[in-house]
C-alpha atoms as a PDB file:
ATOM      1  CA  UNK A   1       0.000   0.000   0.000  1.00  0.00           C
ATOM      2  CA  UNK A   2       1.769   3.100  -1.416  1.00  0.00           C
ATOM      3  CA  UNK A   3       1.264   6.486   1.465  1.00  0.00           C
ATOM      4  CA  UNK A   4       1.319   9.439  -0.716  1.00  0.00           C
ATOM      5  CA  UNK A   5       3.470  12.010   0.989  1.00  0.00           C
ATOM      6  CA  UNK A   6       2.271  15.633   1.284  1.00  0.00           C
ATOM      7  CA  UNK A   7       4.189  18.475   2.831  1.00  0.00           C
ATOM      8  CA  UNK A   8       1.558  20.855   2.323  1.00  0.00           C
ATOM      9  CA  UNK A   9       0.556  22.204   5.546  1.00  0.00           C
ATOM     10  CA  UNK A  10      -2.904  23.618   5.733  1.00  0.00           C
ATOM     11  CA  UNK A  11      -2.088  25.465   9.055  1.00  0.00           C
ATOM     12  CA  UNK A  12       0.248  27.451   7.200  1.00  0.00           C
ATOM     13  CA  UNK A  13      -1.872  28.244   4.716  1.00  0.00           C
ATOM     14  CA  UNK A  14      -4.137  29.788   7.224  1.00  0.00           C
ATOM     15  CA  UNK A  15      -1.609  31.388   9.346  1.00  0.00           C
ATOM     16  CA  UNK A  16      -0.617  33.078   5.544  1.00  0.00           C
ATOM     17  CA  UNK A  17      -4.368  34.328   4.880  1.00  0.00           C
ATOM     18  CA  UNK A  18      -5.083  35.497   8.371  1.00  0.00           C
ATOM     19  CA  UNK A  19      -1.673  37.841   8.291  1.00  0.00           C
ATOM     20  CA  UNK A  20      -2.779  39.082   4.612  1.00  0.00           C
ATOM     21  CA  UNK A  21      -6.207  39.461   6.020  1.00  0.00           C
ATOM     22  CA  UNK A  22      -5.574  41.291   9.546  1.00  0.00           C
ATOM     23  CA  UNK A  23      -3.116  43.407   7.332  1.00  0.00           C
ATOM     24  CA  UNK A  24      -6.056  44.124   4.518  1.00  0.00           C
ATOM     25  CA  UNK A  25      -8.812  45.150   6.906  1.00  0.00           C
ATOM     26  CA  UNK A  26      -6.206  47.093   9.016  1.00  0.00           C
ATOM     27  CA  UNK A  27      -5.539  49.103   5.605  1.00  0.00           C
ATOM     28  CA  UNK A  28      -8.687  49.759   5.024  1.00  0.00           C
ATOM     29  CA  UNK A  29      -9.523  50.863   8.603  1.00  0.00           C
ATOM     30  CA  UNK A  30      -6.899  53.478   8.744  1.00  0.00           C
ATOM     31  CA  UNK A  31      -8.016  55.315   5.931  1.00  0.00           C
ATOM     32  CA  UNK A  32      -6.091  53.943   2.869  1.00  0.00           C
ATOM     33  CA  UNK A  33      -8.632  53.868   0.435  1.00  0.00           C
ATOM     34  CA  UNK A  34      -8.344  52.821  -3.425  1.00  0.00           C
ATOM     35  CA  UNK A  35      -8.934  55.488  -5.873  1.00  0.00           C
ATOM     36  CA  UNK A  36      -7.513  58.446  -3.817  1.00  0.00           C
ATOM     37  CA  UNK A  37      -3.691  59.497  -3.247  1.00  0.00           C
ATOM     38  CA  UNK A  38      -1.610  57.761  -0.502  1.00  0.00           C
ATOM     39  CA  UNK A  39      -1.445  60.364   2.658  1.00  0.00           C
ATOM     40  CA  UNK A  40       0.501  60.246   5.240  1.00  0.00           C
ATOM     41  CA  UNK A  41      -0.935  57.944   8.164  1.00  0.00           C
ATOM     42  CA  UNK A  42      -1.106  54.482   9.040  1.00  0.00           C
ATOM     43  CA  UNK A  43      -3.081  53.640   6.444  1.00  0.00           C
ATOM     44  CA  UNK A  44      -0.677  53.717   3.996  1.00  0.00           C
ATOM     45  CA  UNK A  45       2.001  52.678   6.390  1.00  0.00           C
ATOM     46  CA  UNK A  46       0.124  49.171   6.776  1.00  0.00           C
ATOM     47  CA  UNK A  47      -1.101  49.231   3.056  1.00  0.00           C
ATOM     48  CA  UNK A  48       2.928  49.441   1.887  1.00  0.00           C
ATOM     49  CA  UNK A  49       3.613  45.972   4.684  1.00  0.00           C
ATOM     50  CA  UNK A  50       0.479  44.380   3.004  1.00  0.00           C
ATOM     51  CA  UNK A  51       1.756  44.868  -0.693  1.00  0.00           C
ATOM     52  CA  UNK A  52       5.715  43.894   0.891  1.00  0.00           C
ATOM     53  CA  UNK A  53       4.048  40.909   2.690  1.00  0.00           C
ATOM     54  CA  UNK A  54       2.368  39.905  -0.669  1.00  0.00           C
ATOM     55  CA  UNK A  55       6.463  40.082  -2.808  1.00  0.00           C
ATOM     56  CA  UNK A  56       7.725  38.165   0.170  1.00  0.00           C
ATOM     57  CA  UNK A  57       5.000  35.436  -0.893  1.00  0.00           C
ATOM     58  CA  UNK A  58       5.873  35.264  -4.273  1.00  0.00           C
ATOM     59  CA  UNK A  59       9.634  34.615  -3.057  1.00  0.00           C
ATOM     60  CA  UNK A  60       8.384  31.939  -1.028  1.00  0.00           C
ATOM     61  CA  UNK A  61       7.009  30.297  -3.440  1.00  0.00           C
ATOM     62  CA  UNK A  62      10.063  30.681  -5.261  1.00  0.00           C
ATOM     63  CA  UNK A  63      12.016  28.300  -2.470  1.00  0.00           C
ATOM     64  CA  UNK A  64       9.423  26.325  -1.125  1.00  0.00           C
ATOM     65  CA  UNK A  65       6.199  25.752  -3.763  1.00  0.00           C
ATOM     66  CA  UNK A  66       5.396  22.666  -2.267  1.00  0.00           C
ATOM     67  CA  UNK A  67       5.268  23.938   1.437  1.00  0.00           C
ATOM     68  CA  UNK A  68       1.627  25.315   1.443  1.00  0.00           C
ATOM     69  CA  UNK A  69      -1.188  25.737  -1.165  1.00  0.00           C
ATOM     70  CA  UNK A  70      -1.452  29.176  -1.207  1.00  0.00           C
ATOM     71  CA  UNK A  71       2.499  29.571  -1.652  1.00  0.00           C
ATOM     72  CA  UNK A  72       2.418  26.032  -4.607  1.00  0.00           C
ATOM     73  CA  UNK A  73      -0.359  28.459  -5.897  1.00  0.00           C
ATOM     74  CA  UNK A  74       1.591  31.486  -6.724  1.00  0.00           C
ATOM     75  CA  UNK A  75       4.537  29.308  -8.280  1.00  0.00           C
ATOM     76  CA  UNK A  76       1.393  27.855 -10.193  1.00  0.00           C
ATOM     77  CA  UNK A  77       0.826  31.547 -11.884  1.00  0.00           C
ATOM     78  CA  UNK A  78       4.451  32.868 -12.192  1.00  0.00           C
ATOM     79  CA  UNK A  79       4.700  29.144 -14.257  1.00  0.00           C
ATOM     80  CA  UNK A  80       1.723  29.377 -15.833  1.00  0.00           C
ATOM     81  CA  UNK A  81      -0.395  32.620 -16.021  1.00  0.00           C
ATOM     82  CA  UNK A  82       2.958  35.378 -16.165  1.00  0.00           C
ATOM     83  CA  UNK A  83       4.476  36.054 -19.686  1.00  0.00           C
ATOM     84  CA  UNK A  84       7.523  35.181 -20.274  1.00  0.00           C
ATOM     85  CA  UNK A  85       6.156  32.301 -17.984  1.00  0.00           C
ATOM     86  CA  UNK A  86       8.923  30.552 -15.696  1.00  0.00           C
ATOM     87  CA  UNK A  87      10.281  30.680 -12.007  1.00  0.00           C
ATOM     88  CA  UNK A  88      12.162  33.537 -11.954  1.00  0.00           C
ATOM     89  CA  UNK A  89       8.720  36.062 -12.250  1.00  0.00           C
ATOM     90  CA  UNK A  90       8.525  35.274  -8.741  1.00  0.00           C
ATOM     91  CA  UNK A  91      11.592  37.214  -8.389  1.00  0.00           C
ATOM     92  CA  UNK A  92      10.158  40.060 -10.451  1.00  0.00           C
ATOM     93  CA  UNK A  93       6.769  40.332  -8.564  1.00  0.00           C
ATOM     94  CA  UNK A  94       8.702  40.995  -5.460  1.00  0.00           C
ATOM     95  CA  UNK A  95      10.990  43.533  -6.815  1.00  0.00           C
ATOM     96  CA  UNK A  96       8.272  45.127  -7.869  1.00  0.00           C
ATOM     97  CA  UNK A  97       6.601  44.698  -4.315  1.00  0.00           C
ATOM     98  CA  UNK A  98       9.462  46.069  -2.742  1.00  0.00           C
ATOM     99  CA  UNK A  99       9.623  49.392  -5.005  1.00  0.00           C
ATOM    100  CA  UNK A 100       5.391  50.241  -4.910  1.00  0.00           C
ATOM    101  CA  UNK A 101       5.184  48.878  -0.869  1.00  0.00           C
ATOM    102  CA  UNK A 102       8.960  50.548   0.039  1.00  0.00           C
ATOM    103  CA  UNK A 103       7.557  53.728  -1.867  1.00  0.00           C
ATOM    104  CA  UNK A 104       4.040  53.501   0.039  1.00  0.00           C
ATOM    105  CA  UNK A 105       5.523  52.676   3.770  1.00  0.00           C
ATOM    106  CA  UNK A 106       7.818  56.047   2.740  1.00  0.00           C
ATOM    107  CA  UNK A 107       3.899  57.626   2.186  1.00  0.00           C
ATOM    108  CA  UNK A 108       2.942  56.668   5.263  1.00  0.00           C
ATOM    109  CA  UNK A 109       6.125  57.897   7.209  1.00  0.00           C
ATOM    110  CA  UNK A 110       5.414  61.301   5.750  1.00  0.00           C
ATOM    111  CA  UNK A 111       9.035  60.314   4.285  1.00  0.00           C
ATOM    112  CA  UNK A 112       7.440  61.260   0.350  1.00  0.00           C
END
């Protein structure tokens, strides 16, 4: 009798969406709201950690796609649904993370 092995945890998958949740509906509490300019405030302090906390994902999934679905999920659609289509766009979706949240969390510092 063959045991299929899965290192998928689903406890990390939920630790994953409640962080990108709490750090969503803490965005939109503090005034960070889509449509109008960043200001300074916490709103756009926590909407630049949500958008560096998403890049840090994709770079996850870069190491370890097979640790969790969400992070086997985004390897799925820097493989599948980026053009050019391969690995490495996980790198680019978190440089580009790390310029639009940096730039955002320098909003919110009143640092811009």
């Amino acid at each position: 009798m063959e045991k299929s092995e899965s290192n998928q945890s689903l406890v990390l998958d939920v630790v994953i969406i409640a962080i990108a949740a709490g750090l969503l509906v803490a965005t939109s509490k503090f005034g960070l709201e889509t449509g109008h300019p960043a200001t300074r405030g916490l709103g756009a302090t926590m909407g630049g950690a949500y958008i560096l906390y998403l890049g840090v994902l994709f770079l996850l999934s870069y190491f370890f796609p097979r640790r969790s679905f969400v992070l086997s999920f985004l390897d799925y659609v820097c493989r599948k649904s980026s053009r050019p289509a391969g690995r490495a766009m996980c790198w680019l979706y978190f440089t580009l993370s790390v310029i639009f949240g940096g730039a955002l969390l320098l909003v919110g510092m009143g640092v811009l």
